[in-house]
Protein backbone atom coordinates (compact mmCIF):
# COMPACT_ATOMS: atom_id res chain seq x y z
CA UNK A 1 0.00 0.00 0.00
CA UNK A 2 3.05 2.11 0.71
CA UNK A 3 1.86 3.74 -3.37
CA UNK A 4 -1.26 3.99 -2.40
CA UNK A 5 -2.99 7.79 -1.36
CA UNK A 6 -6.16 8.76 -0.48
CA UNK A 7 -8.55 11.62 0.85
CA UNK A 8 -12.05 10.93 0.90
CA UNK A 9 -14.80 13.34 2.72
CA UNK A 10 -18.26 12.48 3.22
CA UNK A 11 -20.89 14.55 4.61
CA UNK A 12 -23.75 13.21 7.10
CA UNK A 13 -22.00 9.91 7.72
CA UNK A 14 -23.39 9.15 10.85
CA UNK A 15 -26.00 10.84 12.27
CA UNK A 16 -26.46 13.66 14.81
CA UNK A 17 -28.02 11.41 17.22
CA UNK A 18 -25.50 8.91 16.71
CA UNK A 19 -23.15 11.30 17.54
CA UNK A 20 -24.71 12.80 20.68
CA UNK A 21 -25.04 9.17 21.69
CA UNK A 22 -20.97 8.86 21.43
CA UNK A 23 -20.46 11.90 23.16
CA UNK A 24 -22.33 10.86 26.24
CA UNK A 25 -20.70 7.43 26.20
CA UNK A 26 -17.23 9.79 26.47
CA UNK A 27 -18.67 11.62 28.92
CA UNK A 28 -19.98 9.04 31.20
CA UNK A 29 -16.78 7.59 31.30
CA UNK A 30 -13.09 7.98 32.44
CA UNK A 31 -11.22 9.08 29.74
CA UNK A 32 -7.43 9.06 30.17
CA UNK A 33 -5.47 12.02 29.52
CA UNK A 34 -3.26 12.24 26.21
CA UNK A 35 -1.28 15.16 25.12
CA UNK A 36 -3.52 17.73 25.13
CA UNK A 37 -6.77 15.65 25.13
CA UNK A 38 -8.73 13.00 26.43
CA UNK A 39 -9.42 9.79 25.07
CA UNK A 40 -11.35 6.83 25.46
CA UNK A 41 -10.36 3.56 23.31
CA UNK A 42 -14.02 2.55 22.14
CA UNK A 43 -15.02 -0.09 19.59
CA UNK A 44 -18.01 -0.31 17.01
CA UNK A 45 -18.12 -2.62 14.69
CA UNK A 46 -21.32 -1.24 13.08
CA UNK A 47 -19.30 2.11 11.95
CA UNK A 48 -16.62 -0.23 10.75
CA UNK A 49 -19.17 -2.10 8.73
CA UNK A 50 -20.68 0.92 7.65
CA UNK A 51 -17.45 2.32 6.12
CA UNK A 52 -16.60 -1.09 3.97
CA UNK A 53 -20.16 -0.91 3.09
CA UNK A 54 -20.27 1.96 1.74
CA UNK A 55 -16.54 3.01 0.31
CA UNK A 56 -14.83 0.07 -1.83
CA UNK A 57 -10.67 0.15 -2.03
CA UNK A 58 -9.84 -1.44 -5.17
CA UNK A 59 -6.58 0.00 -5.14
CA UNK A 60 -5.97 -1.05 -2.03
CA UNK A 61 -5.24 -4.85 -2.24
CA UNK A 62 -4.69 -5.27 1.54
CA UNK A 63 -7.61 -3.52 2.72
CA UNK A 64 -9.21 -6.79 2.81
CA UNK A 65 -7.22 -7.72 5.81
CA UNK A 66 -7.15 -4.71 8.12
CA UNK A 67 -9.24 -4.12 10.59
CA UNK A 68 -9.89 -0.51 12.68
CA UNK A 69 -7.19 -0.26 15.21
CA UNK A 70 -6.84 1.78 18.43
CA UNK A 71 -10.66 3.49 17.52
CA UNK A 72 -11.08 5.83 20.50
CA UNK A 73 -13.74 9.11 21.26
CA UNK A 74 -11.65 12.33 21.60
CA UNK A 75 -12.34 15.23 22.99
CA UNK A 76 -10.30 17.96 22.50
CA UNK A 77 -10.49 20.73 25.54
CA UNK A 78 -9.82 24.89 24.34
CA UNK A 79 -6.31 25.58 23.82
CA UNK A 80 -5.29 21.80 22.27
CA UNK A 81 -4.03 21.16 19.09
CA UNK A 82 -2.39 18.60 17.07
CA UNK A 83 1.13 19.87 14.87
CA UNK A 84 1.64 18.55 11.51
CA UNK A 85 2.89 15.04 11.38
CA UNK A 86 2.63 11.20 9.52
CA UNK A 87 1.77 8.62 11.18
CA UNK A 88 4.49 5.83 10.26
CA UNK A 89 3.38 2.39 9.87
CA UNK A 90 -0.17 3.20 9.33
CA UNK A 91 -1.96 2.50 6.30
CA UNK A 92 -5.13 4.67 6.64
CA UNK A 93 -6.63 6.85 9.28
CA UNK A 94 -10.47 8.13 9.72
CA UNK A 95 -12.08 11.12 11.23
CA UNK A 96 -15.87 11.74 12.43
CA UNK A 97 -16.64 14.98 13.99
CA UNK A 98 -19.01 14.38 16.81
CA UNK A 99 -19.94 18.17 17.20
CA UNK A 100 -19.07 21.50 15.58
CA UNK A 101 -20.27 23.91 18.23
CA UNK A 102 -16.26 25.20 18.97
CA UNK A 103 -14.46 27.64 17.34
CA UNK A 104 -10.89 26.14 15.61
CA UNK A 105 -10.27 22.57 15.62
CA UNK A 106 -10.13 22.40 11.89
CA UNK A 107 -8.48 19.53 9.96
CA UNK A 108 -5.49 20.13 7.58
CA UNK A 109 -4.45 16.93 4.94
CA UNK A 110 -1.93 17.80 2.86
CA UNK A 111 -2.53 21.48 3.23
CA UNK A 112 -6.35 21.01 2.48
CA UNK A 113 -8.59 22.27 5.29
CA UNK A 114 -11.47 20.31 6.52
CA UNK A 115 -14.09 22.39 8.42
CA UNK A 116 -15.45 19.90 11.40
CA UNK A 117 -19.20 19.28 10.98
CA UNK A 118 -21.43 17.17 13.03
CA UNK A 119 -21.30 13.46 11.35
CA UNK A 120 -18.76 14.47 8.88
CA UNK A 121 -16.45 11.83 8.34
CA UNK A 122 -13.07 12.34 6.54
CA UNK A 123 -10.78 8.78 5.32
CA UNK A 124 -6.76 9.57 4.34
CA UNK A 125 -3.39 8.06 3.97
CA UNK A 126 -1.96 9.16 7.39
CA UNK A 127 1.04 7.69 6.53
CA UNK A 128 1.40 9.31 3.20
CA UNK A 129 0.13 13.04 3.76
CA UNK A 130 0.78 15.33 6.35
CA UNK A 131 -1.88 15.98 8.71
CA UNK A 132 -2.38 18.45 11.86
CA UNK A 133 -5.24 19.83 13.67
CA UNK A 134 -5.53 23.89 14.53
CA UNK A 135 -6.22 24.71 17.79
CA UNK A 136 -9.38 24.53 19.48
CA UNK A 137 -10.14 28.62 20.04
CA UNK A 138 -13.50 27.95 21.78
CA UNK A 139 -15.05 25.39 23.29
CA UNK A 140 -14.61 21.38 23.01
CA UNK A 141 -14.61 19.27 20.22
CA UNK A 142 -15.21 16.06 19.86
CA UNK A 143 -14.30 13.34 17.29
CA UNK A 144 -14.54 9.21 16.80
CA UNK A 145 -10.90 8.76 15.31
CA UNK A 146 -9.54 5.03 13.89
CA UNK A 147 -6.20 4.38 12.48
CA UNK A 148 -5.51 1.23 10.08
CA UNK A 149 -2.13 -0.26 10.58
């Protein structure tokens, strides 16, 4: 896969009551403190199914045999950010914005900005392009994140 890129964004993945639902899962529970956020490792297979339901990698012969890896909630607390970086070894990464009432917090892959919206979900080579999230100005924002590896 190592010649393999991709960016995908897709709009009203989940929806907003899915979301809410994963937000009070995060915050009925104990989150452990990473970086400059919180995180809880959480699994789902039905958003896993979802995704190789709907998004087919033809290019990407070993898809087949990954699963979602180290899927966690994350919220991300005013004044935390994320500086550009790739994440080595991994063969895809996905993003679904759980809420976009916060100011900041927007995605950058490969210089492209991604505005967080509620049930947006983005898919990229996070080993390939170089990601980074801006900082949080306002607020908390939350996200159900999944690397491939």
């Amino acid at each position: 896969m190592k010649d393999n890129k991709l960016i995908i964004r897709c709009d009203d993945f989940i929806n907003p009551e899915e979301c809410r639902e994963l937000i009070t899962i995060f915050n009925q529970s104990r989150p452990r403190w990473f970086r400059n956020t919180f995180v809880l490792s959480y699994d789902s297979p039905k958003i896993l199914k979802k995704l190789n339901h709907y998004f087919n990698f033809h290019n990407f012969e070993e898809m087949n045999h990954l699963v979602g890896s180290n899927m966690e909630i994350v919220s991300w607390p005013t004044n935390s950010w994320m500086g550009p970086h790739q994440d080595a070894g991994d063969h895809l990464s996905f993003i679904i914005y759980l809420n976009d009432d916060f100011e900041g917090g927007e995605t950058f892959v490969d210089g492209i900005e991604i505005k967080p919206k509620v049930g947006r979900l983005i898919i990229f080579s996070n080993g390939f392009y170089l990601h980074e999230v801006k900082k949080i100005t306002k607020g908390k924002r939350y996200t159900l994140i999944a690397w491939y590896s």
